[in-house]
Protein backbone atom coordinates (compact mmCIF):
# COMPACT_ATOMS: atom_id res chain seq x y z
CA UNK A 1 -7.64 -4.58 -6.58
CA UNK A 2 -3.77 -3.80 -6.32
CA UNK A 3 -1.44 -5.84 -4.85
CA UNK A 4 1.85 -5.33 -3.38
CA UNK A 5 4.73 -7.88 -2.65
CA UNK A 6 4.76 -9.05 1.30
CA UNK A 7 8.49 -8.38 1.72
CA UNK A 8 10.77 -10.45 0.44
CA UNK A 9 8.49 -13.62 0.74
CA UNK A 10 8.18 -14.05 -2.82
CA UNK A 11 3.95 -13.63 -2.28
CA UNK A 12 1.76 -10.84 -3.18
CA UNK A 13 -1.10 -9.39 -1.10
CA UNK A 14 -3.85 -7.06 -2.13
CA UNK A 15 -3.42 -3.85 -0.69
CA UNK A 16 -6.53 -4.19 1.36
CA UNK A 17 -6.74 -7.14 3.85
CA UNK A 18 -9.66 -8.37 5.99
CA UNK A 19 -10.12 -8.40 9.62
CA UNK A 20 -12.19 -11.36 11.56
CA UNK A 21 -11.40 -10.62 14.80
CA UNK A 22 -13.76 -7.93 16.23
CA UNK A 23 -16.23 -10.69 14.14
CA UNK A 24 -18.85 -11.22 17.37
CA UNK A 25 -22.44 -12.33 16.72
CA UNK A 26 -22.51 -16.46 16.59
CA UNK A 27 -25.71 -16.24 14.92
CA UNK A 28 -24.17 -13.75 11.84
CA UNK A 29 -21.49 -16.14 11.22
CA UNK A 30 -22.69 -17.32 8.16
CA UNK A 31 -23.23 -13.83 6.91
CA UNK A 32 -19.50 -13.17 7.64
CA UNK A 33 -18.58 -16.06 6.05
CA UNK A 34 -20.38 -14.99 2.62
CA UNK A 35 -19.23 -11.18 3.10
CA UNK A 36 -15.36 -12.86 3.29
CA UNK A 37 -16.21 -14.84 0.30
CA UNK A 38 -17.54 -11.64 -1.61
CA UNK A 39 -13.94 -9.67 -0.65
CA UNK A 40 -12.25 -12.69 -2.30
CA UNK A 41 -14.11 -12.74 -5.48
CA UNK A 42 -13.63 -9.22 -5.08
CA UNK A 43 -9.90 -9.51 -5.37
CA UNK A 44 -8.90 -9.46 -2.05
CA UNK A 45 -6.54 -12.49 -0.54
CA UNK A 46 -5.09 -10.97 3.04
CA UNK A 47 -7.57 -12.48 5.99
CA UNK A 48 -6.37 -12.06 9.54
CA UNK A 49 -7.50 -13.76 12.21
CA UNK A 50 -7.60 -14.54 16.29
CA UNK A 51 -8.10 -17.62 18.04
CA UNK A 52 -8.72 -15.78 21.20
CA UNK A 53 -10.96 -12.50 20.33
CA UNK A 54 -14.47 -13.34 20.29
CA UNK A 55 -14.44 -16.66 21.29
CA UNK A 56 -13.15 -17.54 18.19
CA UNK A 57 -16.23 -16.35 16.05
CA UNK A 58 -13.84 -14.51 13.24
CA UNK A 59 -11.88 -17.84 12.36
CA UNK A 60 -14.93 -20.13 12.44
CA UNK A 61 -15.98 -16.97 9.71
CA UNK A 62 -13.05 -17.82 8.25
CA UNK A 63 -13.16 -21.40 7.98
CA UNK A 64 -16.15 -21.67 6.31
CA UNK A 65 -15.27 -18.68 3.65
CA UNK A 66 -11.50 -21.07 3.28
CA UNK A 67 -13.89 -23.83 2.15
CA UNK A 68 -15.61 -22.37 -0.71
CA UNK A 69 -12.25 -19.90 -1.51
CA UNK A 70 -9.99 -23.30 -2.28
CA UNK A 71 -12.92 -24.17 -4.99
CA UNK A 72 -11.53 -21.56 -7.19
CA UNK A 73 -7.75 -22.70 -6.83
CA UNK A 74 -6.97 -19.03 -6.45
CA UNK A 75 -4.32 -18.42 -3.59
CA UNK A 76 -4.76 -16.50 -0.88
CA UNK A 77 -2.83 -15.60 2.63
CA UNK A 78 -3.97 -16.37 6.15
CA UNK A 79 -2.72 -14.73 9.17
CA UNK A 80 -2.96 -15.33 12.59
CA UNK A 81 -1.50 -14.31 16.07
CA UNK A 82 -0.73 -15.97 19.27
CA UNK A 83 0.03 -13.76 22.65
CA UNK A 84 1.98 -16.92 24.45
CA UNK A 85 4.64 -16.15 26.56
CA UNK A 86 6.79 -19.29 25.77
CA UNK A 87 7.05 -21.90 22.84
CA UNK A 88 4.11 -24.19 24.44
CA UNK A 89 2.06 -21.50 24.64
CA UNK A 90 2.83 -20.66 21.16
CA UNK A 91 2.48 -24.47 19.55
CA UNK A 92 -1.15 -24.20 21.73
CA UNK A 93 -2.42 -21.18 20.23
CA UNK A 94 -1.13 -22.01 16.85
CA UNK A 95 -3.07 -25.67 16.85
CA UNK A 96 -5.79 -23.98 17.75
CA UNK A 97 -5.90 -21.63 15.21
CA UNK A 98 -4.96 -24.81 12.60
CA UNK A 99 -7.88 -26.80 13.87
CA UNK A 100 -10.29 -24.15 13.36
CA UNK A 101 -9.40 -22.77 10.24
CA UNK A 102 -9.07 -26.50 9.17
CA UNK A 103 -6.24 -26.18 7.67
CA UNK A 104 -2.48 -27.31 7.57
CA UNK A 105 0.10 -24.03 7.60
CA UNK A 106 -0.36 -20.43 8.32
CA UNK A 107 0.49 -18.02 5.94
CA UNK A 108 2.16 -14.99 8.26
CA UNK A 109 2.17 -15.87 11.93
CA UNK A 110 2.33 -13.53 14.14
CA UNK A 111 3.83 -12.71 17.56
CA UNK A 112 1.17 -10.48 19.41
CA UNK A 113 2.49 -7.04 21.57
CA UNK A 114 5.95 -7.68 22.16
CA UNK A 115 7.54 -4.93 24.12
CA UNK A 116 11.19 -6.02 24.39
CA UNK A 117 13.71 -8.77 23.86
CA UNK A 118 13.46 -10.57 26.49
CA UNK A 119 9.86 -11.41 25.64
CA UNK A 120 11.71 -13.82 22.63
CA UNK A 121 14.35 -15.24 24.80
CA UNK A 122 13.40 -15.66 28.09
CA UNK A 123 13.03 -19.57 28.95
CA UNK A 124 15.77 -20.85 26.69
CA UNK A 125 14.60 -24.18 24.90
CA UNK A 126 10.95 -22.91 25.89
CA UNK A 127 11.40 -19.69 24.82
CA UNK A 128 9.21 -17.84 22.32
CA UNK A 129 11.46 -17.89 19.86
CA UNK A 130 12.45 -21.64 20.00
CA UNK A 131 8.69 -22.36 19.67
CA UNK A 132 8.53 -20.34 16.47
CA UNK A 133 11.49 -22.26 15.55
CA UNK A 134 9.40 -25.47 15.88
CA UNK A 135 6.99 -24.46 14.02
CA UNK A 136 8.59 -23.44 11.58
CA UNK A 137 10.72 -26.24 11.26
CA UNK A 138 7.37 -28.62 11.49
CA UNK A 139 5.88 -26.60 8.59
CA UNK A 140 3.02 -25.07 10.76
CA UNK A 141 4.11 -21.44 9.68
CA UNK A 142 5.38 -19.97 6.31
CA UNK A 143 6.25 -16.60 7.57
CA UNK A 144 7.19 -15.56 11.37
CA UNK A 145 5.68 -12.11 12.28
CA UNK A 146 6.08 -9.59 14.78
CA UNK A 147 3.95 -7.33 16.51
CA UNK A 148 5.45 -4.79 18.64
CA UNK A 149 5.32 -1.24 19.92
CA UNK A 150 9.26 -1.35 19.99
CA UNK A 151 11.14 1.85 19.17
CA UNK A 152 13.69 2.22 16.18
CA UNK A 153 17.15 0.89 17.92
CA UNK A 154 15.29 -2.23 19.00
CA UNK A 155 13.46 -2.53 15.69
CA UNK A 156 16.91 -2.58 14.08
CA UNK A 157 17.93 -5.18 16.57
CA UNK A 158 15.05 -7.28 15.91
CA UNK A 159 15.33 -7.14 11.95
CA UNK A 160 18.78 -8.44 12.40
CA UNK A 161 19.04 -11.03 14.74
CA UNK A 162 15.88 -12.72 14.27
CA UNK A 163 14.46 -14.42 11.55
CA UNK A 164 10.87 -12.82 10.62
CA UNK A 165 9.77 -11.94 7.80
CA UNK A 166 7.03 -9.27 8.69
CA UNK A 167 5.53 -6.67 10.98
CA UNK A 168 2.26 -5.75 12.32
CA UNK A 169 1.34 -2.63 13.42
CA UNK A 170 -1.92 -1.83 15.44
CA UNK A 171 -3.25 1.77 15.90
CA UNK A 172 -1.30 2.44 12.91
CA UNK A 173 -2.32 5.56 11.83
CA UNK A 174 -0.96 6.90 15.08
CA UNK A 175 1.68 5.12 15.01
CA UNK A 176 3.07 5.72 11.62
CA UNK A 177 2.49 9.29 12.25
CA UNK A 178 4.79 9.72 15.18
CA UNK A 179 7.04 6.48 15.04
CA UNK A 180 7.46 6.82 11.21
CA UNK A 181 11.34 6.25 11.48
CA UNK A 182 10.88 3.00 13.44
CA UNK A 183 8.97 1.62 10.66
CA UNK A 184 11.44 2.51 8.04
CA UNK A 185 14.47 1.32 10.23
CA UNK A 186 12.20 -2.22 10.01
CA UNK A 187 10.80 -2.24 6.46
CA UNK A 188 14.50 -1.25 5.22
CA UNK A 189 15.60 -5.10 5.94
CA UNK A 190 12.95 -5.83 3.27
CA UNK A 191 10.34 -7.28 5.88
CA UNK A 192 6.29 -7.24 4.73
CA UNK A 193 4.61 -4.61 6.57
CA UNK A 194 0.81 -5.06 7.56
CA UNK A 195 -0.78 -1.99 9.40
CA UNK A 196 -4.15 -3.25 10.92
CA UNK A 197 -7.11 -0.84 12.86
CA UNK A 198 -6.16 1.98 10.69
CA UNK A 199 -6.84 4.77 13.36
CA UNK A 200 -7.60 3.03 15.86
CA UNK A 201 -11.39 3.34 14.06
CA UNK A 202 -13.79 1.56 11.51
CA UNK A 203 -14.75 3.86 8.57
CA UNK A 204 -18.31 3.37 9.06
CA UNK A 205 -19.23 4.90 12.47
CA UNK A 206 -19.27 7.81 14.71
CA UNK A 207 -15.41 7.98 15.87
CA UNK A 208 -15.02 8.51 12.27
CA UNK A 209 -15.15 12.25 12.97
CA UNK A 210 -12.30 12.58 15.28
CA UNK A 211 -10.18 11.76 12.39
CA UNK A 212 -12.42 13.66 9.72
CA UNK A 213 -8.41 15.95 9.35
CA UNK A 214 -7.03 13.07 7.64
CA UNK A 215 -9.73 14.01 4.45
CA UNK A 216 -7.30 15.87 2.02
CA UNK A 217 -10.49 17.46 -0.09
CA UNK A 218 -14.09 17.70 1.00
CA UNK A 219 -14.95 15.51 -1.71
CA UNK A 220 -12.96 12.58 -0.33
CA UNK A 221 -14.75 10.68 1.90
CA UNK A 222 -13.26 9.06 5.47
CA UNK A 223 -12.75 5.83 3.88
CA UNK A 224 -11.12 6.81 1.05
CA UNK A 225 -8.80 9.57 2.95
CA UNK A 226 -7.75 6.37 5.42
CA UNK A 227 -6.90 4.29 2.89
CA UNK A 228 -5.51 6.54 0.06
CA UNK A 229 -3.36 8.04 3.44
CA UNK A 230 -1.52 4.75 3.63
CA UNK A 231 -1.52 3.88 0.32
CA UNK A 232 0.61 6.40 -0.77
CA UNK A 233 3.28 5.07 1.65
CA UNK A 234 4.59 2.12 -1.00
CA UNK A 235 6.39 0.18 2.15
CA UNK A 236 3.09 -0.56 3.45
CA UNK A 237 2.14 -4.30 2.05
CA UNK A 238 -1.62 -4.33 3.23
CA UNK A 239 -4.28 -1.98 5.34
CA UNK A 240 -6.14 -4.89 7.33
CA UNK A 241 -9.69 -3.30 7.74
CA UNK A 242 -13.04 -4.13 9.87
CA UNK A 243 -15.13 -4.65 7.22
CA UNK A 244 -17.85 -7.06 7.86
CA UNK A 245 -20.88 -6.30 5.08
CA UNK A 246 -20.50 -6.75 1.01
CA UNK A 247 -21.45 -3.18 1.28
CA UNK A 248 -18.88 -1.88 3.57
CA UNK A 249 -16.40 -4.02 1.06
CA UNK A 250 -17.25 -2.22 -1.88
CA UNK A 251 -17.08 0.55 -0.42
CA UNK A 252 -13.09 -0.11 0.24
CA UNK A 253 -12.80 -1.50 -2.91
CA UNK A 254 -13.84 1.10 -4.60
CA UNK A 255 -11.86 3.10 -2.72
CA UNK A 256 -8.40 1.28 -3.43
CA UNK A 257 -10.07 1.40 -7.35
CA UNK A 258 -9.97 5.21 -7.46
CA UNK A 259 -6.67 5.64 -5.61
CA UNK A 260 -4.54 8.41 -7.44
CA UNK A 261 -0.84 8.31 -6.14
CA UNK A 262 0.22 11.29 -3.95
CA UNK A 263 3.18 13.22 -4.84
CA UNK A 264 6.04 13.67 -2.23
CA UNK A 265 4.80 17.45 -1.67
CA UNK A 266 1.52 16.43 -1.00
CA UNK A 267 2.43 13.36 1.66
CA UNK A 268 5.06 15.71 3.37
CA UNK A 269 2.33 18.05 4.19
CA UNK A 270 -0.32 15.38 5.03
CA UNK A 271 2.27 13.70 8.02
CA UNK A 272 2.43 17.30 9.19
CA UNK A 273 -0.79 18.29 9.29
CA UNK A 274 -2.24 15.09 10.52
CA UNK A 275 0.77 15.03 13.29
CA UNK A 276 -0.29 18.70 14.21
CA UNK A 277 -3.86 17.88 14.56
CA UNK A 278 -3.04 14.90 16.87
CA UNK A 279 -0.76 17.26 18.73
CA UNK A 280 -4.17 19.80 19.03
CA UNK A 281 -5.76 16.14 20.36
CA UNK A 282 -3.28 15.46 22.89
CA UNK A 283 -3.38 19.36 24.03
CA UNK A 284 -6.91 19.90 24.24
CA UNK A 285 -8.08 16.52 24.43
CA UNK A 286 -9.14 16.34 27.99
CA UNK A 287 -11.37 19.77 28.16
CA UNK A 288 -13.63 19.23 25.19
CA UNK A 289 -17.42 18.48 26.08
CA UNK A 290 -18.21 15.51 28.42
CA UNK A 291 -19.99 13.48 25.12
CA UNK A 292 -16.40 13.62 23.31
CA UNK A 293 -13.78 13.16 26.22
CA UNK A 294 -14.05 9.27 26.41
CA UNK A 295 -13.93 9.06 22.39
CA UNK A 296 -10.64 11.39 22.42
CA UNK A 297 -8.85 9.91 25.03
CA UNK A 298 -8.06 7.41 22.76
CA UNK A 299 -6.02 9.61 20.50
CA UNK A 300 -4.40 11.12 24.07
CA UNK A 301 -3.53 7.92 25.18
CA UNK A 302 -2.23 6.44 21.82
CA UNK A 303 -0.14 9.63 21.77
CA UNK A 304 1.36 9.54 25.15
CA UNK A 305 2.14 5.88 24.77
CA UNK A 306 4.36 7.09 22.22
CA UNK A 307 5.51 10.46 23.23
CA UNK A 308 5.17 9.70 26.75
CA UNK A 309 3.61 12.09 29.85
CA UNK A 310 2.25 15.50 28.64
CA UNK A 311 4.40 17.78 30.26
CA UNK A 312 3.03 20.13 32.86
């Protein structure tokens, strides 16, 4: 496993982080719990987590996998999220992610889809921001995270007036791809940077092949091409990834094993190929075959959330 520093935290995370929250079956939770252990022993020590998705099912995973993990006296880094829109909200969603993880802090907390300032502010004392204040202050959180879709002038802004200490981005593939110098005009203030859903995919199923243009080599399998794609981007802290089997696991471990760094050349001309096969997506999207249109659209739509309208 390789492991990368988390900003300016002081901590290191492996390079490949876990996922519980598309966890869903109650009656598998004991086999997530031993697949969570295996990525641990494994080497890996990022786990993020929901309170809300799945009615929970990912952190009660979790909590079980924390038990046997603290046997070893090896550290390791919870995250988890909270989409409150003011400071109660937040202290909720954050007890209940403390009561069923059983434990006492959170590692990298993070503040879910913010769009805009006024998200942190709004409600003064009751704000978001004052609750993650709290918090903070209580020594309920280590790290305050944000999520956001936010372009580059308001990442700035946020970076500097504000005091976290990471960012999470979802659909990152996408997002990296045409956003790229909103994540560098964040990650320049020296903040972690976790990209979770790489794609907006898992590596193990059929939309796999939408995305079969991020393969640099047709010996290189999907897996491998997602994770070797960001990787190679050394700002990146940790790829949080679906992965719910000790197979699918060492199949990503394996993956991070054989990782050979690209050169500059080569990255250059991956971001503009991949960007110009998205473009292709968001183009012809719409008028391939009826089996395929639902799957696409959510490259279209991930594109013209960023790029906005196609234009006529």
């Amino acid at each position: 496993m390789q492991y990368r520093p988390y900003g300016s935290t002081g901590r290191m995370v492996s390079v490949l982080g876990i996922s519980t929250a598309d966890f869903h079956e109650k009656k598998e939770i004991e086999k997530y719990s031993s697949s969570i252990v295996h990525a641990f022993e494994k080497g890996v020590n990022y786990f993020d987590s929901s309170p809300f998705a799945r009615q929970g099912i990912g952190e009660k995973a979790l909590s079980n996998a924390i038990v046997e993990m603290k046997k070893t006296g090896h550290p390791f880094n919870l995250a988890s999220r909270t989409m409150a829109t003011n400071g109660d909200d937040l202290m909720r969603d954050l007890e209940m992610s403390l009561r069923q993880l059983d434990v006492e802090i959170i590692d990298y907390y993070q503040l879910w889809r913010i769009c805009n300032e006024e998200q942190l502010t709004s409600g003064g004392d009751s704000s978001l921001m004052a609750g993650l204040k709290k918090a903070v202050s209580e020594g309920l959180i280590r790290h305050p995270v944000i999520s956001t879709n936010m372009g580059k002038v308001h990442m700035v802004q946020m970076a500097e007036n504000y005091f976290f200490e990471g960012i999470t981005l979802g659909h990152s593939g996408i997002r990296l791809l045409f956003d790229k110098d909103a994540v560098f005009s964040f990650t320049d203030h020296n903040l972690g940077l976790a990209v979770l859903n790489p794609f907006g995919t898992d590596f193990f199923h059929s939309r796999q092949s939408l995305f079969d243009f991020i393969r640099t080599s047709e010996n290189q399998t999907f897996l491998e091409a997602s994770l070797h794609f960001f990787m190679s981007n050394d700002y990146i802290s940790t790829v949080v990834t679906k992965l719910s089997t000790p197979y699918q696991i060492d199949q990503a471990i394996s993956a991070v094993d054989h990782f050979e760094q690209y050169t500059e050349d080569e990255i250059n001309k991956n971001w503009k190929r991949m960007r110009n096969e998205l473009m292709t997506f968001r183009e012809q999207g719409k008028t391939l075959s009826a089996v395929s249109i639902k799957e696409t659209s959510i490259i279209s739509d991930a594109v013209e959330f960023l790029l906005g309208p196609k234009k006529s």
